[in-house]
N, C-alpha and C. Protein backbone atom coordinates (compact mmCIF):
# COMPACT_ATOMS: atom_id res chain seq x y z
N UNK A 1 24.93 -53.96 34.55
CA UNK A 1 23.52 -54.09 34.76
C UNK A 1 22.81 -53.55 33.53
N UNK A 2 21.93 -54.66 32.93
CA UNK A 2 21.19 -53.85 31.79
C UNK A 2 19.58 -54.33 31.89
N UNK A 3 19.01 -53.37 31.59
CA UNK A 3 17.35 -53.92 31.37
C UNK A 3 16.81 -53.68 30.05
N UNK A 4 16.13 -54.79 30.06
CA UNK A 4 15.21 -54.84 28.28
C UNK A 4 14.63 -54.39 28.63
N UNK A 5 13.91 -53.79 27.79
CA UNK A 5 12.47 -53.03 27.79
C UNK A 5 11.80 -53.34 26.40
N UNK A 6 10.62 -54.16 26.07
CA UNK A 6 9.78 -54.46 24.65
C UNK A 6 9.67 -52.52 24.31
N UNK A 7 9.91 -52.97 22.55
CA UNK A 7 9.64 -51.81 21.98
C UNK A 7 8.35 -51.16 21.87
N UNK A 8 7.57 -52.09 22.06
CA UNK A 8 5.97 -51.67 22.12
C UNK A 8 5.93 -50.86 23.30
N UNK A 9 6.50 -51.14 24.43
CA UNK A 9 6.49 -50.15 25.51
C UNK A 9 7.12 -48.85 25.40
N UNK A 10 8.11 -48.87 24.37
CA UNK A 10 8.39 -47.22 24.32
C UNK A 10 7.46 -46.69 23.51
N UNK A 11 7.39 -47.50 21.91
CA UNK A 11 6.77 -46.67 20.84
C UNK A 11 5.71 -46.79 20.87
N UNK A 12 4.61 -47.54 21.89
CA UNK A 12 2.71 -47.32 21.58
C UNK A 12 2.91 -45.95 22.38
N UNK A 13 3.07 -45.16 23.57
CA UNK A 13 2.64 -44.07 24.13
C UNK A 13 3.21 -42.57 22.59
N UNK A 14 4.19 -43.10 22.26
CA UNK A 14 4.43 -41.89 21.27
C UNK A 14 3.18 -42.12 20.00
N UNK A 15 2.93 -43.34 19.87
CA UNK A 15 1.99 -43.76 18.11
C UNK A 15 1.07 -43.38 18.89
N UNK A 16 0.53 -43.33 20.21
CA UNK A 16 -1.00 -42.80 20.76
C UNK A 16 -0.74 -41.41 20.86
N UNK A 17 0.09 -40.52 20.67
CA UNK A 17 -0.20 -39.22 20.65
C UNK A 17 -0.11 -38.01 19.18
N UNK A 18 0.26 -39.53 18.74
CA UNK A 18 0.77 -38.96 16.87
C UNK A 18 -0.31 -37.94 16.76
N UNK A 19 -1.31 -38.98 16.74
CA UNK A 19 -2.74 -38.22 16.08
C UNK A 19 -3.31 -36.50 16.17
N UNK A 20 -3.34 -37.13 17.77
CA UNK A 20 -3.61 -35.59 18.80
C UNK A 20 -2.90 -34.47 18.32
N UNK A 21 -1.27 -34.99 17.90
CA UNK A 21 -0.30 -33.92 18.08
C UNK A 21 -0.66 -33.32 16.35
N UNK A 22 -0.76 -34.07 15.36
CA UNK A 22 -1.17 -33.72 14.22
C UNK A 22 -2.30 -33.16 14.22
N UNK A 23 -3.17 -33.43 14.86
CA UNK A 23 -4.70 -32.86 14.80
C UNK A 23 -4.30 -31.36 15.08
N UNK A 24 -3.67 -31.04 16.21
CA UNK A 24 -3.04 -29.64 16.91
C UNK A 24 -2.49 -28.92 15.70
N UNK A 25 -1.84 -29.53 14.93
CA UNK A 25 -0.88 -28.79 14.39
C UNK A 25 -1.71 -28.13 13.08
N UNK A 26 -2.32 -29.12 12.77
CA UNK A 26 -3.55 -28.94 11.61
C UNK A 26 -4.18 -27.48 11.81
N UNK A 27 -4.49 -27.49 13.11
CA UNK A 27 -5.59 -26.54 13.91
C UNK A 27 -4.72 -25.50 13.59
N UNK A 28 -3.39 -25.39 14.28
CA UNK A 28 -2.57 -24.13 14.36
C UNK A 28 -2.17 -23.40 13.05
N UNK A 29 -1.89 -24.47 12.19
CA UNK A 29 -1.87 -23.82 10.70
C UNK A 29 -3.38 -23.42 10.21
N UNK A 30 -4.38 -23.63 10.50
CA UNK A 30 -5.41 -22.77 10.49
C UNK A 30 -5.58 -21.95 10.79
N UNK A 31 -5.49 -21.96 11.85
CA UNK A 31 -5.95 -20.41 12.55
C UNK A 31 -4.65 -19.73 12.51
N UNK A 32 -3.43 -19.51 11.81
CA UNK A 32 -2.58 -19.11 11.57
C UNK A 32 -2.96 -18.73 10.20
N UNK A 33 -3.71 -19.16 8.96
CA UNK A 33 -3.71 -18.79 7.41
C UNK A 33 -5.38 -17.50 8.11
N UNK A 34 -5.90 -18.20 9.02
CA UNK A 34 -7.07 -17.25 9.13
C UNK A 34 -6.51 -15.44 9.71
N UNK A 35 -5.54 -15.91 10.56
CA UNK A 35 -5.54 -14.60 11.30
C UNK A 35 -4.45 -13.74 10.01
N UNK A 36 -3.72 -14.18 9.18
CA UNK A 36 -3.02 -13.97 7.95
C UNK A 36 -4.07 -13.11 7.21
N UNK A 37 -5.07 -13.97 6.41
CA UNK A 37 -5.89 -13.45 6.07
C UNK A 37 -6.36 -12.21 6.61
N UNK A 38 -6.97 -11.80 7.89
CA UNK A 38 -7.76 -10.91 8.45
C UNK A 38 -6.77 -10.05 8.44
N UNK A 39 -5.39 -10.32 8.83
CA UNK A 39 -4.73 -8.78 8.71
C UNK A 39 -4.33 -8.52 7.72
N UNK A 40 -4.57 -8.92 6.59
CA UNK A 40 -4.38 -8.64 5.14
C UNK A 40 -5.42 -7.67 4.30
N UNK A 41 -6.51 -8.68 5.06
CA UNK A 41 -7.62 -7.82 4.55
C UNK A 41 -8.07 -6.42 5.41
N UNK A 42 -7.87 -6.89 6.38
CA UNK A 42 -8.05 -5.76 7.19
C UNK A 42 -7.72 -4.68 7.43
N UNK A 43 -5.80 -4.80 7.25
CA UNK A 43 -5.17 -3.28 7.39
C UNK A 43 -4.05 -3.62 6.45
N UNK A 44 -3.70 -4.44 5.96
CA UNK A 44 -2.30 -4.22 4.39
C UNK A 44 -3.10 -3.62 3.41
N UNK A 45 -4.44 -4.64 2.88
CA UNK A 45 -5.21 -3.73 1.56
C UNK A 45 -5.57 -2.58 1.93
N UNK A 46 -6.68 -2.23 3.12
CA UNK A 46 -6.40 -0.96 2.97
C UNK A 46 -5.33 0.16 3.05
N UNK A 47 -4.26 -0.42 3.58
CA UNK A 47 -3.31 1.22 3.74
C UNK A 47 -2.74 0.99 2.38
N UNK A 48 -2.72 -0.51 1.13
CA UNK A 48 -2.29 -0.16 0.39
C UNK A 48 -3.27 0.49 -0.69
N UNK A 49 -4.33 0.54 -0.66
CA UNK A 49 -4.93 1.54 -1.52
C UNK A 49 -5.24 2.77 -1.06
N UNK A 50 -4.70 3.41 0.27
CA UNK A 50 -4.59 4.82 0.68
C UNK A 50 -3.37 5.28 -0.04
N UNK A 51 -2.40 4.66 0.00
CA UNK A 51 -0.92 5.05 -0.45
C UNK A 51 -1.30 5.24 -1.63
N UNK A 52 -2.01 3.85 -2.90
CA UNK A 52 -1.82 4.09 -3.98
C UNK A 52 -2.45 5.38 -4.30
N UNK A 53 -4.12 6.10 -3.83
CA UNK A 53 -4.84 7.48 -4.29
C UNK A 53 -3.61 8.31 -3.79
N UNK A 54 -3.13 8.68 -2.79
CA UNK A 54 -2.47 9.61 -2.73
C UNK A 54 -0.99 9.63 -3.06
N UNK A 55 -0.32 8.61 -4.11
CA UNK A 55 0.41 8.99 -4.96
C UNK A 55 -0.29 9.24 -6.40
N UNK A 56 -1.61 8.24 -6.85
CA UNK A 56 -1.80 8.64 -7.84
C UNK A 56 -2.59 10.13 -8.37
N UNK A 57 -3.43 10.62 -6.75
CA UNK A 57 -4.15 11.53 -7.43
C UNK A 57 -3.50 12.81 -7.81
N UNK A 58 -2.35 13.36 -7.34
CA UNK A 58 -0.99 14.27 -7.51
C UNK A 58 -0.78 14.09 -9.08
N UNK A 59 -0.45 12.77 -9.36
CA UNK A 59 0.06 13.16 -10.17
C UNK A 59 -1.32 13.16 -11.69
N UNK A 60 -2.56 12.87 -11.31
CA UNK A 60 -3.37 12.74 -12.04
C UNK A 60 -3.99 14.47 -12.25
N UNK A 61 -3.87 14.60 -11.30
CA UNK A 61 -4.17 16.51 -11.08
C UNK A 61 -3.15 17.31 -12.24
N UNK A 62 -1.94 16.82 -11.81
CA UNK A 62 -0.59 17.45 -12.44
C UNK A 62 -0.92 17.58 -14.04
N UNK A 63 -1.17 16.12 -14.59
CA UNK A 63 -1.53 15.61 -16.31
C UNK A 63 -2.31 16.28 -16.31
N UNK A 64 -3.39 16.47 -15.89
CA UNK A 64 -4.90 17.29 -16.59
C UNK A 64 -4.87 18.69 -16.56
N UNK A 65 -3.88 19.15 -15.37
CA UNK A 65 -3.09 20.64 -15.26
C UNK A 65 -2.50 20.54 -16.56
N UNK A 66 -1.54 20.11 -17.17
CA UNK A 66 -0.63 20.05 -18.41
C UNK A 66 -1.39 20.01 -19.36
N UNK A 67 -2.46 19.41 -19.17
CA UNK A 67 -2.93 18.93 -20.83
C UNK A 67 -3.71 20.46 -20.88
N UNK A 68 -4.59 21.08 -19.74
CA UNK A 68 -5.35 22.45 -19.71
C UNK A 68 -4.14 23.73 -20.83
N UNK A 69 -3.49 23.71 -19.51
CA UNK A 69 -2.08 24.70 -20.11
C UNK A 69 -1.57 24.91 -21.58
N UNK A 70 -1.42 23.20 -22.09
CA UNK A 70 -0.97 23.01 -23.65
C UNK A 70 -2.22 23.37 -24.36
N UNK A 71 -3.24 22.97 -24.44
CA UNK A 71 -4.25 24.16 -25.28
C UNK A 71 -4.76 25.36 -25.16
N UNK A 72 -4.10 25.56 -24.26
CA UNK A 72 -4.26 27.25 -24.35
C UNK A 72 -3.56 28.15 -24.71
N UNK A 73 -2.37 27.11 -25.23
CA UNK A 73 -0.99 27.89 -25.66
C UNK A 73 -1.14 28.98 -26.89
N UNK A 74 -1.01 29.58 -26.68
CA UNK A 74 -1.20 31.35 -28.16
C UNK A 74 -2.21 31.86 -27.26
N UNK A 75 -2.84 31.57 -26.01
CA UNK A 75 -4.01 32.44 -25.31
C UNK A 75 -3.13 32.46 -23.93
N UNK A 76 -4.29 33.00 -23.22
CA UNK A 76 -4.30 32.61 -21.76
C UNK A 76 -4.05 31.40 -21.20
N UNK A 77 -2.56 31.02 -20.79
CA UNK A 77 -2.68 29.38 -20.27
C UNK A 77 -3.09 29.22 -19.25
N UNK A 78 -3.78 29.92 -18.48
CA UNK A 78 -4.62 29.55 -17.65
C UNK A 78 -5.94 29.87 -17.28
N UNK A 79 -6.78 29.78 -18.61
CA UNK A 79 -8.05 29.55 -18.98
C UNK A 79 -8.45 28.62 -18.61
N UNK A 80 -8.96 28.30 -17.85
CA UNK A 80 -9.91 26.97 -17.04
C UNK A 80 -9.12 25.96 -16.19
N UNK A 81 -8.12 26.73 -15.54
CA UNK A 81 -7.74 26.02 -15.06
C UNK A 81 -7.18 26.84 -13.41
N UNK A 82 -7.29 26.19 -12.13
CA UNK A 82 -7.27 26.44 -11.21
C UNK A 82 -6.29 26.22 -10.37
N UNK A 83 -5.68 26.93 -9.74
CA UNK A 83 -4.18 26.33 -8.99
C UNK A 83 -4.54 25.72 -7.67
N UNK A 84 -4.52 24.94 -7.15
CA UNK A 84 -5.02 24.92 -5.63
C UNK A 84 -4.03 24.77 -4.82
N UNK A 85 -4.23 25.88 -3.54
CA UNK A 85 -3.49 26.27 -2.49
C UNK A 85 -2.57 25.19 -2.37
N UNK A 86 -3.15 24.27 -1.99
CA UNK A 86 -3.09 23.11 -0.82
C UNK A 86 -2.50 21.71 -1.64
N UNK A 87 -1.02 21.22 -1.24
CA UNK A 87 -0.61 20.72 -1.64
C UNK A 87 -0.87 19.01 -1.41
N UNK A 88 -1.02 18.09 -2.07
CA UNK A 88 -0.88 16.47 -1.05
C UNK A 88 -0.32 15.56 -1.85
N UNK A 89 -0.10 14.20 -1.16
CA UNK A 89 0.54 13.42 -1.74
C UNK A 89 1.99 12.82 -0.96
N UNK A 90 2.17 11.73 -1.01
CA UNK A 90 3.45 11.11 -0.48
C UNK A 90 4.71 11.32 -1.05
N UNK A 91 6.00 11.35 -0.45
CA UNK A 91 7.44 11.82 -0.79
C UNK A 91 7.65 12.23 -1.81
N UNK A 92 8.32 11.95 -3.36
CA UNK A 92 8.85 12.87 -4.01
C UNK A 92 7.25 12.57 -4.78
N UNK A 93 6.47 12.79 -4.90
CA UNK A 93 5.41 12.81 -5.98
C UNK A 93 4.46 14.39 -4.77
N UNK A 94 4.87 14.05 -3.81
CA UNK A 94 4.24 15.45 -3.06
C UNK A 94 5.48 16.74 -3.48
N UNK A 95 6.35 16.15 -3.62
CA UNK A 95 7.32 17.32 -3.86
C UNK A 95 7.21 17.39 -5.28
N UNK A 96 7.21 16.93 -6.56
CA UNK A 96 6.80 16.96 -7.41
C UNK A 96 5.73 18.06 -8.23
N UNK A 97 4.31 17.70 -6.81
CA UNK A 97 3.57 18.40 -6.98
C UNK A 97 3.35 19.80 -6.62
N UNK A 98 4.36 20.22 -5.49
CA UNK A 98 4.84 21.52 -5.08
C UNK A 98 5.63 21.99 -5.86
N UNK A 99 6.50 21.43 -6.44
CA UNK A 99 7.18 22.34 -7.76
C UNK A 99 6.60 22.60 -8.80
N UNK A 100 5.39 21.85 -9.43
CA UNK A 100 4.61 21.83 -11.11
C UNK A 100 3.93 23.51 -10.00
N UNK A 101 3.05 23.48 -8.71
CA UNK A 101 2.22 24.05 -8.62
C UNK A 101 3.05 25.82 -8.33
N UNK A 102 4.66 25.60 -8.19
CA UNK A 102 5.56 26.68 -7.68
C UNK A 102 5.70 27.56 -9.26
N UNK A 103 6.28 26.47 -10.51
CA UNK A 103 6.10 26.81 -11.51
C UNK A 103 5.07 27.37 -12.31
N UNK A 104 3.80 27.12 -12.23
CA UNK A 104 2.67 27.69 -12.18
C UNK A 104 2.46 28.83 -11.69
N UNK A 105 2.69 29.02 -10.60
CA UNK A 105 2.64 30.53 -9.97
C UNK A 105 3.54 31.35 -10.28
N UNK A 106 5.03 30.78 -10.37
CA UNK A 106 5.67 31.72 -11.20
C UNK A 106 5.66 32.31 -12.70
N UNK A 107 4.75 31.52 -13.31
CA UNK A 107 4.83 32.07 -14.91
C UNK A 107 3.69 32.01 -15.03
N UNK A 108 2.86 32.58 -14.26
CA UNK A 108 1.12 33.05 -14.21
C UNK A 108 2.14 34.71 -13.13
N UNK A 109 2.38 35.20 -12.12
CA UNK A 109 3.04 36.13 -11.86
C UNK A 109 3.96 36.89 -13.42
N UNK A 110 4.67 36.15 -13.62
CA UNK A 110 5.65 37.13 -15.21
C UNK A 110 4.48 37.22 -16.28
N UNK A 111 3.39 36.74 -16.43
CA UNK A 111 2.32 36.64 -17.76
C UNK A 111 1.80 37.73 -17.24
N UNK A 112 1.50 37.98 -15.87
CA UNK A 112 0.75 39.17 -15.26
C UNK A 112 1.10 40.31 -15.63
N UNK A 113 2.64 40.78 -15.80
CA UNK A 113 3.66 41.75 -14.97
C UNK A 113 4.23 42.25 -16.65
């Protein structure tokens, strides 16, 4: 037992939904580059320019600490320059900055003594 069936009867209901289904898809890759966008802008740039100040300002503190220190060398090396308590900064550039500021205190203590 076999039955014909015209090809127009299978393939017009699929060629009548081409459109629709492309129109959809159009849509979805839109609002897929939009919501991309918004969380890009929204929370990647900013946490990546939180990360970048608080690795760079450590170590920007550190240089201007160094450069103070080296001209004061045959005086007081720590003529205008201030240690601060309080340490910050992300993984080894925070540890970094706890050792320049450990070293500091130790050879400002022996300059004392």
């Amino acid at each position: 037992l076999a039955a014909t069936v015209p090809v127009a009867e299978v393939v017009d209901p699929i060629e009548r939904q081409r459109g629709p289904i492309q129109a959809t898809g159009d849509e979805l890759i839109q609002f897929s580059t939009l919501v991309l966008l918004v969380a890009l802008l929204g929370c990647v740039l900013p946490c990546t320019f939180l990360v970048s100040f608080q690795v760079a300002r450590p170590l920007v503190a550190t240089s201007r600490e160094s450069k103070v220190i080296v001209q004061n060398i045959g005086g007081d090396l720590f003529r205008g320059l201030a240690i601060e308590k309080h340490t910050w900064g992300v993984g080894e550039v925070r540890t970094l900055r706890e050792h320049f500021v450990y070293m500091l205190r130790q050879l400002q203590a022996k300059r004392q003594h």
